[in-house]
C-alpha atoms as a PDB file:
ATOM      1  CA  UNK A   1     122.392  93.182 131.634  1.00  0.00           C
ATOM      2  CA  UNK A   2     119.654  91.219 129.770  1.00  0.00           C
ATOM      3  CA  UNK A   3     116.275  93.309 129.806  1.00  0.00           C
ATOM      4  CA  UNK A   4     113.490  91.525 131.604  1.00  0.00           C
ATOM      5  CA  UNK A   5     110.750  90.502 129.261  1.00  0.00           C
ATOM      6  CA  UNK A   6     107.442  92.044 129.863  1.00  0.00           C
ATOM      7  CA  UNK A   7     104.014  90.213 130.128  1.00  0.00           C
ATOM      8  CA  UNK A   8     103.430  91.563 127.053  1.00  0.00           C
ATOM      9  CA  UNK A   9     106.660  90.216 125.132  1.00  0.00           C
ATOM     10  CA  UNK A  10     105.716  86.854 127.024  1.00  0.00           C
ATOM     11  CA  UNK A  11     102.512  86.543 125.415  1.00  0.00           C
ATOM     12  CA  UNK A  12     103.734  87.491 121.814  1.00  0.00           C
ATOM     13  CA  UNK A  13     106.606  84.877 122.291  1.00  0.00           C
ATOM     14  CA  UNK A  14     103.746  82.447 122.969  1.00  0.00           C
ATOM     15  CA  UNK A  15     101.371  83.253 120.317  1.00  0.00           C
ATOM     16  CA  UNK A  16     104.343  82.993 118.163  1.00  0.00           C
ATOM     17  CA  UNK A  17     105.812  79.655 119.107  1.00  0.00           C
ATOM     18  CA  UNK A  18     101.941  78.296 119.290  1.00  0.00           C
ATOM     19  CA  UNK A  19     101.786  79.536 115.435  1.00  0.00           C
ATOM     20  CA  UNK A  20     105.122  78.008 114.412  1.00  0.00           C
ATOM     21  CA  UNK A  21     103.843  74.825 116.235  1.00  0.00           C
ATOM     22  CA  UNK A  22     101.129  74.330 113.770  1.00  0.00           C
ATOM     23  CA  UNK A  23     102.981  74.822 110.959  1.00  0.00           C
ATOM     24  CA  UNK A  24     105.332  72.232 112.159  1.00  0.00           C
ATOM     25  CA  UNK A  25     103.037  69.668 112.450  1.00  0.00           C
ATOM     26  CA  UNK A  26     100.666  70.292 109.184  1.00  0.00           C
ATOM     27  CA  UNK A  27     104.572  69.677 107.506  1.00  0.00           C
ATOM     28  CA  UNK A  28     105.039  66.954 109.148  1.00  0.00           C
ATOM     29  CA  UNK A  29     101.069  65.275 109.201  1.00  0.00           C
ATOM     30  CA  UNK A  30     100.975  65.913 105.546  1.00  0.00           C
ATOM     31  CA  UNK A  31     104.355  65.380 104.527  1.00  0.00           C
ATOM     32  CA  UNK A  32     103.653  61.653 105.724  1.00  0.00           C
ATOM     33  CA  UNK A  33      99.932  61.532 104.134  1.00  0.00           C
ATOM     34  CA  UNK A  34     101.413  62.703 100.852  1.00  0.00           C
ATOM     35  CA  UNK A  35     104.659  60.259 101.132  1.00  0.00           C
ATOM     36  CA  UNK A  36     107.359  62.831 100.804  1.00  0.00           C
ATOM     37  CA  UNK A  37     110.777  61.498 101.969  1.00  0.00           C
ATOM     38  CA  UNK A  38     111.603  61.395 105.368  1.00  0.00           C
ATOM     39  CA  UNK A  39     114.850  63.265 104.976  1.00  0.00           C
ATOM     40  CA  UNK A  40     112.718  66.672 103.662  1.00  0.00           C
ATOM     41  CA  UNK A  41     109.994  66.154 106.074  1.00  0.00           C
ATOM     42  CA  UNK A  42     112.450  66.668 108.939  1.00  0.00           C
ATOM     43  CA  UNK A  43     114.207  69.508 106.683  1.00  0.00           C
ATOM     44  CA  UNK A  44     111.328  71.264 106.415  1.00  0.00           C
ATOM     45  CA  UNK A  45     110.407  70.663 110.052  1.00  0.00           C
ATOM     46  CA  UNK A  46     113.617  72.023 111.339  1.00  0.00           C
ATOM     47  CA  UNK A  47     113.728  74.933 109.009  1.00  0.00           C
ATOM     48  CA  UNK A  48     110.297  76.100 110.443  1.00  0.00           C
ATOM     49  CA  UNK A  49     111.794  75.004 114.145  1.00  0.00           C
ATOM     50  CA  UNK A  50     114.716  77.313 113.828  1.00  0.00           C
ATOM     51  CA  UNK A  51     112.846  80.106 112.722  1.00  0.00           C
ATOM     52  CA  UNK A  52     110.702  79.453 116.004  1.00  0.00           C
ATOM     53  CA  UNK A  53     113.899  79.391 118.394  1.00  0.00           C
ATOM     54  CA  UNK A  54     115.769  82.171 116.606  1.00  0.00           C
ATOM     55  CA  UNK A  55     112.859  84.581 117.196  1.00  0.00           C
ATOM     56  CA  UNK A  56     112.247  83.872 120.879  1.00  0.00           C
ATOM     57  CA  UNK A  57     116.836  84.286 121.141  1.00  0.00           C
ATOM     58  CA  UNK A  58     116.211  87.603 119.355  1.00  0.00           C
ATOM     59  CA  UNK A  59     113.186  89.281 121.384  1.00  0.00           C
ATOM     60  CA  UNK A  60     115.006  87.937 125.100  1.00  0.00           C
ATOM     61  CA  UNK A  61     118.062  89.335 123.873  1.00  0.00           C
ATOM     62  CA  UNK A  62     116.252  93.377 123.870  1.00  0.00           C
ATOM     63  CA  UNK A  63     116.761  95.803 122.006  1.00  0.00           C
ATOM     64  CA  UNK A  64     119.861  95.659 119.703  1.00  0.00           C
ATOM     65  CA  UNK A  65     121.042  98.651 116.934  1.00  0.00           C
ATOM     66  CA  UNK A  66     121.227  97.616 113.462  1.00  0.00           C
ATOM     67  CA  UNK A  67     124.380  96.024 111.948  1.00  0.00           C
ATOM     68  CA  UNK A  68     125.854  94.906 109.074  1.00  0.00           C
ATOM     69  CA  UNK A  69     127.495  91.170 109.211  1.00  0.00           C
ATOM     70  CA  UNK A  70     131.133  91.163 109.012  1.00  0.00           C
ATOM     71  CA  UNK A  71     131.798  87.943 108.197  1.00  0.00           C
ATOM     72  CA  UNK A  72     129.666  86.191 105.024  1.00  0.00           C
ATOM     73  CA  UNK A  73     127.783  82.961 106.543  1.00  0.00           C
ATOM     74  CA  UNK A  74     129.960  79.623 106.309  1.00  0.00           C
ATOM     75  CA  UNK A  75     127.748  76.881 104.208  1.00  0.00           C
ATOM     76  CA  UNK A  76     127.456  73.836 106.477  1.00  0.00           C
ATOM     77  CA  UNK A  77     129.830  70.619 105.009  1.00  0.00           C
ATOM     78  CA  UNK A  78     126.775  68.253 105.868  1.00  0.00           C
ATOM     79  CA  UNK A  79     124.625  67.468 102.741  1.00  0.00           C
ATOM     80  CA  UNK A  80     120.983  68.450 103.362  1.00  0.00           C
ATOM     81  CA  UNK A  81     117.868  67.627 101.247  1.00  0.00           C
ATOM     82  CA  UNK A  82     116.930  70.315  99.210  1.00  0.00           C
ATOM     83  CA  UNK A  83     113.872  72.714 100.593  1.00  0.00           C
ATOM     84  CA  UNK A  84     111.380  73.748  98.661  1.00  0.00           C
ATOM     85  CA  UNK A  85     111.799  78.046  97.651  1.00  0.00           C
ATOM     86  CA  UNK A  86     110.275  80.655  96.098  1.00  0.00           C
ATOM     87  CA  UNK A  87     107.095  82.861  96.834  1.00  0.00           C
ATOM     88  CA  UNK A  88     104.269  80.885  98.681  1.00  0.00           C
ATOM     89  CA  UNK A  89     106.042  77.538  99.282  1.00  0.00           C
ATOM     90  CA  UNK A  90     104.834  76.222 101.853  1.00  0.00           C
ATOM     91  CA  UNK A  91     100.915  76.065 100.688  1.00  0.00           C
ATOM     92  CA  UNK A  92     102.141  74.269  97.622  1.00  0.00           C
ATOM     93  CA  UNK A  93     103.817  71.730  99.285  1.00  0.00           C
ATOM     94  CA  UNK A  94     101.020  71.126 101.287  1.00  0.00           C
ATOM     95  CA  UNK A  95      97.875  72.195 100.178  1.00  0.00           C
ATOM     96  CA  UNK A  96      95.580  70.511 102.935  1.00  0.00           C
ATOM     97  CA  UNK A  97      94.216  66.675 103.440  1.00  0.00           C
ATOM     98  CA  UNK A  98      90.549  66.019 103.997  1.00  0.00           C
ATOM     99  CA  UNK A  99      91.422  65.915 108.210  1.00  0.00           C
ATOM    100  CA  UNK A 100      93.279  69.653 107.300  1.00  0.00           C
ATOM    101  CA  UNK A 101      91.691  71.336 104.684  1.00  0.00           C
ATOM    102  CA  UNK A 102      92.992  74.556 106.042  1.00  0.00           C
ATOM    103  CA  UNK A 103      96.783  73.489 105.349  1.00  0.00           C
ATOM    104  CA  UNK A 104      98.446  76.381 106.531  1.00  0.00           C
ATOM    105  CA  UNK A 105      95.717  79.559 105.625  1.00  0.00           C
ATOM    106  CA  UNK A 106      94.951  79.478 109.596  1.00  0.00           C
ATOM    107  CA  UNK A 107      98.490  79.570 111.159  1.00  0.00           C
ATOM    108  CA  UNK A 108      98.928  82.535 108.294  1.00  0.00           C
ATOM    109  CA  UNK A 109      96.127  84.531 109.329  1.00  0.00           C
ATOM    110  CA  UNK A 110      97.340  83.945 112.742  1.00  0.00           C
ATOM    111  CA  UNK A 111     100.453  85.127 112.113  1.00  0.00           C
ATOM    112  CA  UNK A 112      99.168  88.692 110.084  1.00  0.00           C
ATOM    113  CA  UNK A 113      97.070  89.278 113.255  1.00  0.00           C
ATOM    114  CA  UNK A 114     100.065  89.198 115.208  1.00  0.00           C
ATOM    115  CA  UNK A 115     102.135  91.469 113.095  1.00  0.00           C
ATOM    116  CA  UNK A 116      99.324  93.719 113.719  1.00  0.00           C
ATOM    117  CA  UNK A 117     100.062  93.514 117.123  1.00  0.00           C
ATOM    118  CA  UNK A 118     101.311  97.550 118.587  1.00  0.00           C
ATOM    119  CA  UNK A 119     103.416  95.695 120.664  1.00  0.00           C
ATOM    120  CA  UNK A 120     105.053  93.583 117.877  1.00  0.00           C
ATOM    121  CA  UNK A 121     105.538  96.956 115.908  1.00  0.00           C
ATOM    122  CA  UNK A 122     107.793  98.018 118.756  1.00  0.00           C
ATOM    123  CA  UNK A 123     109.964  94.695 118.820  1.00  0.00           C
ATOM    124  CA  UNK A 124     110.796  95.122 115.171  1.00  0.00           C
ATOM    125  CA  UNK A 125     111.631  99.072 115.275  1.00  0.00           C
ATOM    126  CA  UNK A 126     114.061  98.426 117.994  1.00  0.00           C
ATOM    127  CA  UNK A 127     115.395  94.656 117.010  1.00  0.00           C
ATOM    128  CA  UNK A 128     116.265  94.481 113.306  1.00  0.00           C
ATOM    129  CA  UNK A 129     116.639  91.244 113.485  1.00  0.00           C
ATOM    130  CA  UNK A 130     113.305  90.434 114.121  1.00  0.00           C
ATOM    131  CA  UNK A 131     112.565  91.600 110.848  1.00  0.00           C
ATOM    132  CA  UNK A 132     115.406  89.521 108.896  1.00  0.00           C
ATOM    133  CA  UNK A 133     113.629  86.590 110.776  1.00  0.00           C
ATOM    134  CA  UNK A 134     110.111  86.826 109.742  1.00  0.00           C
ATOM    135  CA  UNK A 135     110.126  88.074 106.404  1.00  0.00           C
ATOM    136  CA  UNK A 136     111.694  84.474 104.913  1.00  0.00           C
ATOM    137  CA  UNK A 137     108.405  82.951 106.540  1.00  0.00           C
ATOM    138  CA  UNK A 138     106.430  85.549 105.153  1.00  0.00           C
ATOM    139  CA  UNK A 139     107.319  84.686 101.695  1.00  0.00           C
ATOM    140  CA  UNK A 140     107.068  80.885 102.499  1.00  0.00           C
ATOM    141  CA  UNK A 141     103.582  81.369 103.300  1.00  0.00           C
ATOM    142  CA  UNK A 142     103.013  83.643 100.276  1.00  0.00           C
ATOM    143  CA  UNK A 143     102.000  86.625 102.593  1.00  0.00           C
ATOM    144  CA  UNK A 144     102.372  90.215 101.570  1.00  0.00           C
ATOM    145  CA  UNK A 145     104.716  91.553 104.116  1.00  0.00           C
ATOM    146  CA  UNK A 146     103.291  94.556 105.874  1.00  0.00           C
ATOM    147  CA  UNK A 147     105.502  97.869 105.834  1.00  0.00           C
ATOM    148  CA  UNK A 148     106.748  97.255 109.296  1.00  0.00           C
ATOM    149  CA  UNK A 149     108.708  94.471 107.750  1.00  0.00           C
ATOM    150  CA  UNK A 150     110.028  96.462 104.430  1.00  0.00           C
ATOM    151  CA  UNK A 151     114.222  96.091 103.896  1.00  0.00           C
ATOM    152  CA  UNK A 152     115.432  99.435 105.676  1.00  0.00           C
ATOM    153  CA  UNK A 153     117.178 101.395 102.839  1.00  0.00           C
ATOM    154  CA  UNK A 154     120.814 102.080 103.436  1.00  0.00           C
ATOM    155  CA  UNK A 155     121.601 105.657 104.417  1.00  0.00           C
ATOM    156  CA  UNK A 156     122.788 108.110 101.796  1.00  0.00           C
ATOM    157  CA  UNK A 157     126.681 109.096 101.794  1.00  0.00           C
ATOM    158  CA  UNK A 158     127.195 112.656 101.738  1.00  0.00           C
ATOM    159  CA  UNK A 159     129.116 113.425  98.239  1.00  0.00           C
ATOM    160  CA  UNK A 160     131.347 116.632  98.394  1.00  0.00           C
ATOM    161  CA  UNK A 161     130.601 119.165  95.889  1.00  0.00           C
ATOM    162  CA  UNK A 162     132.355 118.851  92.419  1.00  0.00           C
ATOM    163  CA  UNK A 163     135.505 121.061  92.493  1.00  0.00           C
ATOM    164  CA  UNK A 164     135.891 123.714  89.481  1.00  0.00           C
ATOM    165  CA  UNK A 165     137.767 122.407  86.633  1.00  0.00           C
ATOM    166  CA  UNK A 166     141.260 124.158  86.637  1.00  0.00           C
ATOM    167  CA  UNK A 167     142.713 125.110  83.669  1.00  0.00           C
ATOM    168  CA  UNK A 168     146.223 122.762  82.705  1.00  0.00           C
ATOM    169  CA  UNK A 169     149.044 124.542  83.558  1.00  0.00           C
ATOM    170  CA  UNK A 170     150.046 124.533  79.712  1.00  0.00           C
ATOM    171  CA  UNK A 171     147.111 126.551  79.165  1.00  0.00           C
ATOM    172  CA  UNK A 172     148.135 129.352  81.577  1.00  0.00           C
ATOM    173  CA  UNK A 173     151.105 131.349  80.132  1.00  0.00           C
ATOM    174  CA  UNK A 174     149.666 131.117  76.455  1.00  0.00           C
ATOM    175  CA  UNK A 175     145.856 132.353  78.407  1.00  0.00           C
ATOM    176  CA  UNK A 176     148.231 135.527  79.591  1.00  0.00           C
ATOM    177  CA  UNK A 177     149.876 135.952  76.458  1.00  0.00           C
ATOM    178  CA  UNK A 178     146.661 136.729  74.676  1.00  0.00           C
ATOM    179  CA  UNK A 179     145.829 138.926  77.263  1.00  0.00           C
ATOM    180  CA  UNK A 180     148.965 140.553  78.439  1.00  0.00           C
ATOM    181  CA  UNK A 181     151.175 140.654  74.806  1.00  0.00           C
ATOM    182  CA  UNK A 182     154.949 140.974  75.850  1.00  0.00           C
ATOM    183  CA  UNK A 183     156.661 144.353  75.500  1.00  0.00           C
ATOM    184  CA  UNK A 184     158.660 143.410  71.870  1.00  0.00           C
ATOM    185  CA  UNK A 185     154.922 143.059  70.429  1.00  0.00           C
ATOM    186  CA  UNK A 186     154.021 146.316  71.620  1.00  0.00           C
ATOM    187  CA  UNK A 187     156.906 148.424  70.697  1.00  0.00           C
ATOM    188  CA  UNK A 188     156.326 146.561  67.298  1.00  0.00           C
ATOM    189  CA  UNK A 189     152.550 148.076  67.151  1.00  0.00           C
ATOM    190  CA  UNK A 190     153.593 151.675  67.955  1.00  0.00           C
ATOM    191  CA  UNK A 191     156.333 152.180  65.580  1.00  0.00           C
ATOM    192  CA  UNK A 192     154.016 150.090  62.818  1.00  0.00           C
ATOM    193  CA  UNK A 193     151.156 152.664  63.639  1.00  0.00           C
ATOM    194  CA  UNK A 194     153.464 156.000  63.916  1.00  0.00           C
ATOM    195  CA  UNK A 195     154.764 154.653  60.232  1.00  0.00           C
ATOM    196  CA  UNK A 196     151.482 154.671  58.904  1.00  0.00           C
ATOM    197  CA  UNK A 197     150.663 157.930  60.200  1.00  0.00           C
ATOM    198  CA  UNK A 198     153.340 159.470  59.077  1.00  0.00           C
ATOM    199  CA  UNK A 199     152.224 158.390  55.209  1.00  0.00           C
END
């Protein structure tokens, strides 16, 4: 059964979406006032879309334990533009116009403030994939991600202790025969000792 969302969820969904909004249009207002092509306005636009929807799927679905993706991602057939990468993207691709000079430094504050959020600390301890979700957007806007949004290390396997090195099995009779010398060899050391005591 699907957990009911709580007024407080509610409100971080819209603060979120309202946040993601912005950024969606500065792309696409200055994407046209700077000429870009059409084709990586809408990329961009749809890359910062999905994020939106895939976070509201994630905190609706609840709560959900940590784990690992079976099956590697299948790359889509259709060609797409290529998007802009590395840290802090999005700001260099659009800087600001003189009817936005904030470009996207408001929706980013907006966005730490909500990270801030108790609440929001929850969501992410108890949804992992809330995390895998924001931090790409985090390092498109060229924000420091806050520790509630660090890569959880994998868990440390237990190693068994080192067994003792065993001897070969060679080394085992001649190991006794130092030790133990066979009953010829000591016959041979009595009757060589009575001989020289007998000089």
């Amino acid at each position: 059964m699907r957990p009911i969302p709580t007024p407080l969820t509610l409100s971080l969904l819209d603060r979120f979406a309202l946040i993601m909004a912005m950024l969606a249009e500065i792309a696409v207002r200055q994407g046209h006032a700077q000429h870009l092509p059409g084709a990586r306005i809408i990329a961009i636009w749809q890359r910062l879309t999905g994020i939106a929807a895939r976070f509201a799927r994630a905190v609706l679905r609840g709560p959900t334990p940590g784990r690992p993706r079976l099956t590697p991602a299948k790359p889509s057939r259709t060609e797409r533009p290529s998007l802009p990468a590395g840290f802090g993207w999005l700001p260099r691709v659009f800087p600001g116009t003189p009817d936005m000079p904030a470009a996207v430094t408001y929706p980013a504050q907006q966005l730490r403030d909500l990270l801030a959020d108790p609440t929001m600390a929850q969501l992410i301890e108890t949804n992992p994939a809330i995390g895998r979700i924001l931090r790409p957007l985090f390092e498109a806007l060229g924000l420091e991600r806050p520790a509630i949004l660090a890569i959880p290390k994998p868990a440390a396997e237990a190693r068994p202790a080192p067994r003792p090195l065993a001897p070969p099995p060679e080394a085992i009779p001649r190991a006794c025969a130092v030790l133990m010398p066979s009953p010829g060899r000591i016959a041979a050391t009595i009757l060589d000792a009575c001989e020289k005591s007998a000089a």
